[in-house]
Every structure is written in C-alpha cells, then in structure tokens.
Protein backbone atom coordinates (compact mmCIF):
# COMPACT_ATOMS: atom_id res chain seq x y z
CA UNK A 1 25.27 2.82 -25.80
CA UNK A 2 23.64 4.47 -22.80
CA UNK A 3 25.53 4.25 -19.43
CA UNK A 4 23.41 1.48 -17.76
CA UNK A 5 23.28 -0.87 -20.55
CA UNK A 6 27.43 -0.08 -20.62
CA UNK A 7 27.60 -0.90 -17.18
CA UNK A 8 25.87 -3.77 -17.03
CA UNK A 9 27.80 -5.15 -20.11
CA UNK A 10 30.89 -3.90 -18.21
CA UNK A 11 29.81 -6.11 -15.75
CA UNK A 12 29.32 -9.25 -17.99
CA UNK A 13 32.47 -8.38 -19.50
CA UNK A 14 34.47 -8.69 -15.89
CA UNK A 15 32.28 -11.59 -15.18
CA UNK A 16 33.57 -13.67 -17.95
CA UNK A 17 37.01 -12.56 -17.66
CA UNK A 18 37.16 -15.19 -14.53
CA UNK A 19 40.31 -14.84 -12.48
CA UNK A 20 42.52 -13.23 -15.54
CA UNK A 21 41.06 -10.22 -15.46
CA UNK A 22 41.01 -7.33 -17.49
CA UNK A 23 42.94 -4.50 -18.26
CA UNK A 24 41.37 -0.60 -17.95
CA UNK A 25 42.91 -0.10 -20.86
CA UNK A 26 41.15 -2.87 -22.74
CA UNK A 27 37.86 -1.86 -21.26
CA UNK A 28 37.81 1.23 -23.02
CA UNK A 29 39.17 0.08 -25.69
CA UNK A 30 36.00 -2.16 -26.58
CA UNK A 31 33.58 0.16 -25.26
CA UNK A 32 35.24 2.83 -27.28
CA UNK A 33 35.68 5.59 -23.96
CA UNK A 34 38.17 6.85 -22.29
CA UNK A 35 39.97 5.36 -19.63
CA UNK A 36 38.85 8.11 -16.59
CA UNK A 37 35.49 7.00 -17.63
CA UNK A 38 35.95 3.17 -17.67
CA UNK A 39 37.33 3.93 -14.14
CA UNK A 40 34.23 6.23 -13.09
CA UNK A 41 32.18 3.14 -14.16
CA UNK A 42 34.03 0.43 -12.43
CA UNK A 43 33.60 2.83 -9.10
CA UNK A 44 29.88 2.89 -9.87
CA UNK A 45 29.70 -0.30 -9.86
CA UNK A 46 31.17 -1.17 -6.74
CA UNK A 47 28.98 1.68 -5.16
CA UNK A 48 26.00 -0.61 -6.44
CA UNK A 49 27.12 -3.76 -4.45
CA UNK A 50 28.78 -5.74 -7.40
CA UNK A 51 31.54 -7.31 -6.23
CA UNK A 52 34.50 -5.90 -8.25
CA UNK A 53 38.15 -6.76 -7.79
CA UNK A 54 41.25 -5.10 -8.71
CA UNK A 55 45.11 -6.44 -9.19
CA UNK A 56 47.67 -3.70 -9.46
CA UNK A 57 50.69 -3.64 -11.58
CA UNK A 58 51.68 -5.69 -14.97
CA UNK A 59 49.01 -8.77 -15.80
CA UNK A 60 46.67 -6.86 -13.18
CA UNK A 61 43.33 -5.50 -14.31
CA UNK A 62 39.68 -5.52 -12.78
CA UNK A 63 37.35 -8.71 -12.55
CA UNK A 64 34.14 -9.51 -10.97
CA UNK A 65 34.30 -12.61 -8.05
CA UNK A 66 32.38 -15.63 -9.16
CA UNK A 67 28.38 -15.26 -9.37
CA UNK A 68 28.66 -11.63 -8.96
CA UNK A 69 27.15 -9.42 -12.14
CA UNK A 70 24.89 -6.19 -12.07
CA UNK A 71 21.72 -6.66 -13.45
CA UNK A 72 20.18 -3.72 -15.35
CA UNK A 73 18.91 -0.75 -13.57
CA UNK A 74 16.11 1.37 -15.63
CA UNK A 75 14.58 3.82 -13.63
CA UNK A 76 12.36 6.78 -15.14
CA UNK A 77 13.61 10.29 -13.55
CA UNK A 78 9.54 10.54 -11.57
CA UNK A 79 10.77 6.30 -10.37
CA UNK A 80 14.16 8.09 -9.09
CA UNK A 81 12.93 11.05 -7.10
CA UNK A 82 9.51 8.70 -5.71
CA UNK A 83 12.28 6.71 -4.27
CA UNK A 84 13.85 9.56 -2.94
CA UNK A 85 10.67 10.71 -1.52
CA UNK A 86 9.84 8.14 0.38
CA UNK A 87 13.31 7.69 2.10
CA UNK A 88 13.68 11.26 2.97
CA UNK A 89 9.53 11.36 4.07
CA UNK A 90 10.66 8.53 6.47
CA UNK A 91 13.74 8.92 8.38
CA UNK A 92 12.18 7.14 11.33
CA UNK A 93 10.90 3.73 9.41
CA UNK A 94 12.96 0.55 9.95
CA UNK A 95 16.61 0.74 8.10
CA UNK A 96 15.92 3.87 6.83
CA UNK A 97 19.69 4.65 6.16
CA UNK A 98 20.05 1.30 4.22
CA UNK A 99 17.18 2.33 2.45
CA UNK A 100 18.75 5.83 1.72
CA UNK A 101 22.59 3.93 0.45
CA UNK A 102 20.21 1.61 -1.64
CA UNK A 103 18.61 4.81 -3.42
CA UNK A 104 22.06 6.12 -3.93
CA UNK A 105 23.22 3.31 -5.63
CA UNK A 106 20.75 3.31 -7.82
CA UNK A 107 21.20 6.79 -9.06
CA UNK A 108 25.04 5.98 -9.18
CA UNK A 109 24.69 3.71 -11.88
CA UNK A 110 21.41 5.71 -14.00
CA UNK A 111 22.72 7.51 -17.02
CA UNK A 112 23.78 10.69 -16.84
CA UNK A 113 20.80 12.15 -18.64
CA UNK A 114 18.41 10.73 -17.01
CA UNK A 115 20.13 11.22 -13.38
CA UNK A 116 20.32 15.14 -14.12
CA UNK A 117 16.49 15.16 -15.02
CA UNK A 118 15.92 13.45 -11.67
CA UNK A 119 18.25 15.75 -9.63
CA UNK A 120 15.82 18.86 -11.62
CA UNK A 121 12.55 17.45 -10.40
CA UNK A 122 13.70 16.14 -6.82
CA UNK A 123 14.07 20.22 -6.69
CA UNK A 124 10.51 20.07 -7.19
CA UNK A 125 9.54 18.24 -4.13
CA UNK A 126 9.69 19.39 -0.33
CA UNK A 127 9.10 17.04 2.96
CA UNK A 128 8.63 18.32 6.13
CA UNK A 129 9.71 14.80 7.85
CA UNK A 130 9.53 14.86 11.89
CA UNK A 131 13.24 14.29 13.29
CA UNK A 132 14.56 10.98 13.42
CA UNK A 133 15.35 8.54 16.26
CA UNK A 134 19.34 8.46 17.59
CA UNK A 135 21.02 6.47 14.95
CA UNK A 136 21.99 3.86 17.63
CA UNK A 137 18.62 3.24 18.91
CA UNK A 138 17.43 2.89 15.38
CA UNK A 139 20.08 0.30 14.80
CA UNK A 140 19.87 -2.30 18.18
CA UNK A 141 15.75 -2.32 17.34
CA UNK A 142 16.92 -3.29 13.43
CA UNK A 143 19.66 -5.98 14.84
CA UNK A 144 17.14 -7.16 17.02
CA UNK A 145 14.64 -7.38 14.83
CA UNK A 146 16.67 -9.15 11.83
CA UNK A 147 19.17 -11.52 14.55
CA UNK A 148 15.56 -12.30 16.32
CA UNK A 149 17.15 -11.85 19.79
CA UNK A 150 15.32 -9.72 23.05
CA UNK A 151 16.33 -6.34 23.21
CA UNK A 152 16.43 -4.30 26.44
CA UNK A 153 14.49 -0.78 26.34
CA UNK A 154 14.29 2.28 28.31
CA UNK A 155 10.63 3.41 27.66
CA UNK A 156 8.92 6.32 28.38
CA UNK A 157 4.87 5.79 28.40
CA UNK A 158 2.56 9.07 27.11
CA UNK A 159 1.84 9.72 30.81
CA UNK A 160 5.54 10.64 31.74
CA UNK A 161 5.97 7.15 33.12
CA UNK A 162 9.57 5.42 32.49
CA UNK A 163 10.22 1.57 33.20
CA UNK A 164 13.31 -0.65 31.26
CA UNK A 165 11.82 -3.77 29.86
CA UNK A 166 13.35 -7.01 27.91
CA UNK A 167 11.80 -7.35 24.64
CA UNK A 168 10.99 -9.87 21.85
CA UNK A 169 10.54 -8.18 19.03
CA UNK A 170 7.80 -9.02 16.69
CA UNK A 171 7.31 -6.60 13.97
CA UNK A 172 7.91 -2.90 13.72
CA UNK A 173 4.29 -1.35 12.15
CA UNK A 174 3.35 2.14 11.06
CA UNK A 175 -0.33 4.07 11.46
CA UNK A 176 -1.38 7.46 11.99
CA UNK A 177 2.42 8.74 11.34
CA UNK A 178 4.15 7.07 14.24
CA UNK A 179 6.71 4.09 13.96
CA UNK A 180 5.82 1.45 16.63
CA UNK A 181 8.26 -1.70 17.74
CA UNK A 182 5.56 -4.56 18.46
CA UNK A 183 6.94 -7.01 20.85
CA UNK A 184 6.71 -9.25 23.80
CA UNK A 185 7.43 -7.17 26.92
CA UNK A 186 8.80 -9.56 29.39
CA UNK A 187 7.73 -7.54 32.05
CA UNK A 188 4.28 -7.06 31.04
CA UNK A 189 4.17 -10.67 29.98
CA UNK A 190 1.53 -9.50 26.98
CA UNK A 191 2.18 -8.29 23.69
CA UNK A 192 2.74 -4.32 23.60
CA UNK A 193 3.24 -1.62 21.06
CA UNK A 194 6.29 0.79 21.67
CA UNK A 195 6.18 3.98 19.99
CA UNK A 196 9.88 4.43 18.54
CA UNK A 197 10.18 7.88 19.71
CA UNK A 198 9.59 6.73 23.56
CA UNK A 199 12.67 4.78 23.43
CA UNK A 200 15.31 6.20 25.26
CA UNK A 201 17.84 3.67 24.95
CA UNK A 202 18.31 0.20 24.20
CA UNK A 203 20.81 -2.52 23.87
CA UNK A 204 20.28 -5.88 22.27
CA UNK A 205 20.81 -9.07 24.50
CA UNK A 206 22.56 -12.77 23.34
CA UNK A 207 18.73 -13.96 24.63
CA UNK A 208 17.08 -15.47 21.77
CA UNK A 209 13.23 -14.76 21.27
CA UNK A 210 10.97 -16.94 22.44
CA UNK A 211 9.50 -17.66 19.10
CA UNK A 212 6.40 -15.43 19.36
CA UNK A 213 4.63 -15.13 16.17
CA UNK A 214 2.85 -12.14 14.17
CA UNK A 215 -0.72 -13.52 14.57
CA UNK A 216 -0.74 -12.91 18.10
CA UNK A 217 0.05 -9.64 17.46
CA UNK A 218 -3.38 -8.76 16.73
CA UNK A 219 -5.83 -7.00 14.11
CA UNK A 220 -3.72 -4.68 12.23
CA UNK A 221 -4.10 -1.00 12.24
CA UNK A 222 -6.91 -0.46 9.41
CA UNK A 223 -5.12 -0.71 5.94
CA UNK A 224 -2.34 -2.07 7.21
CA UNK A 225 -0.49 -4.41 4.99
CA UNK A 226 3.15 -5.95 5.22
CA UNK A 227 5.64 -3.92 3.05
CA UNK A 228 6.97 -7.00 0.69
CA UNK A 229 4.83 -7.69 -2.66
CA UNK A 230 3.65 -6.07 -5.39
CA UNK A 231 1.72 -3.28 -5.68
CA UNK A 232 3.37 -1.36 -2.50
C-alpha cells in the first residue's frame, strides 16, 4: 500500500473508531508497520489539517473528531514542484504564507517516492522573486480583505507623495508584476488602486465597508481573470 492511500485509510480507520479510539499499537498492527511509522503518519496527518485527537495512558489511543477525514492527495512530482513554483514566484500575492503551509501539507502526506522525486526536480527550478511586503502589512490588507472591514493606510504615491487614507477594500489584482489593493479611498471618495509595495503601514479598523462592489471597480487589466475556477 503506498503512503497516501495508507493515510487516507488511516484516516477512515480513526474516523470510524468514533470516541473509543484506537490504539498505535493496533494501527500498525492492521496496516502491518511499525509503530514509529504509524506515529510519523498520524503527525502527517495533523500537519494536513485533519483533525486528529489523542488520549494518553491505558484505553487511550488516537481518533479523528466527528466529520473530520483526509481525502486522498495524488500529486505527480512536476504537480508538486508547479505548486512550489508559484508560491515561492509570489511572495507578495494575497496569503502567500497560507499558500506556502498549504503546499507543505501537501508534500507531508505524498509518498515518500514520489516526494523525493519532487524535492530532485524543485532543484531544477530557480526564481528570482522581488522581496516581499512586511509580514504585518501583508496580513491587516488579508484581514481586511476576508473580515470586509476599512483598513487605514500609510501610502506613498510614485511621485514621493505620502497621505494616510481609510480604505474599503475591494479586491487585491495583479498586472504587469505588481500586487495592487483596489479599494474605496475615503479620502479620495473614488475608487483607487494601491500598489502593495507603497504601503507603509496599515492597521485594520472595527468600520465595516460600505458594501462597494467589484463592478465598480472597473475594466480589468487585459487578461485579467479572478483566481477561483478551473483552468487557472
């Protein structure tokens, strides 16, 4: 049995155990490994985002809490490093680092074949990504974004010229290399477009946004396209 078909019928297995649980030692026992492995996969799991549960001492054992189970995760090692890729090529798009501990988990629970042929050819491939944002601007435009509340920059124009501004935010877009945040600026009463990097700070409010919608953002940049859906 390969690793990820193991692990996902390791997580079955915990899932049907309910609130008994189950014992290491029986884990290995049907899946005929050792115990320091049934324990290396457990940990993989939880890395992954199942939600695993552990009782210490007699009668104790692992389970998984109700709904939770893993489903299978098949990636080709060329899938594993395009992921990889495209995280590391864009340290500056929108939850970036989520992005980067989503990859991870991925490659936590591939088998180990596979994972070393991906860790070969990701060798293979350089990116020369500009620096990113500070972490903590990155993350008040994200919690604004995803709470939907106005966010209060310090912005720095391309002519040198610096002004703090309440903003809705609206959408963060991408074109011609540079992440924007696309907003209502309360000062500017108008829609603008922020370049990321011109944000010197910036705290998010408890103002909710006004309820501006994408279509008065504008034409998109030219082969623009929102990021959800197939074929991305």
């Amino acid at each position: 049995m390969k690793r990820v078909e193991r692990l996902h019928a390791l997580s079955e297995m915990l899932r049907r155990s309910g609130t008994r649980g189950v014992s290491a030692e029986r884990l290995a026992e049907e899946f005929e490994v050792s115990v320091r492995t049934i324990k290396r996969d457990l940990n993989a799991l939880e890395n992954s985002g199942a939600p695993v549960w552990s009782r210490p001492g007699p009668g104790g054992g692992y389970g998984l809490a109700t709904g939770g189970s893993l489903p299978p995760v098949s990636l080709s090692p060329a899938q594993a490093v395009a992921l990889m890729a495209a995280v590391a090529a864009a340290p500056d798009a929108p939850y970036a680092d989520l992005a980067a501990a989503g990859v991870q988990k991925m490659l936590d629970v591939l088998d180990p074949k596979t994972r070393a042929r991906a860790d070969e050819l990701a060798h293979r491939v350089w990116v020369n990504a500009l620096p990113a944002s500070s972490r903590a601007i990155k993350s008040a435009l994200e919690v604004a974004m995803a709470e939907q509340r106005v966010i209060r920059i310090r912005y720095t124009s391309r002519d040198g010229t610096s002004t703090t501004r309440d903003v809705e935010p609206v959408l963060f877009a991408s074109t011609n290399g540079q992440w924007y945040l696309v907003g209502w600026c309360r000062l500017r009463n108008a829609m603008r477009w922020f370049t990321v990097s011109g944000i010197g700070r910036a705290s998010v409010t408890r103002t909710a946004c006004g309820g501006h919608a994408i279509h008065e953002v504008g034409e998109p940049p030219a082969n623009a396209r929102p990021v959800h859906g197939r074929g991305v």
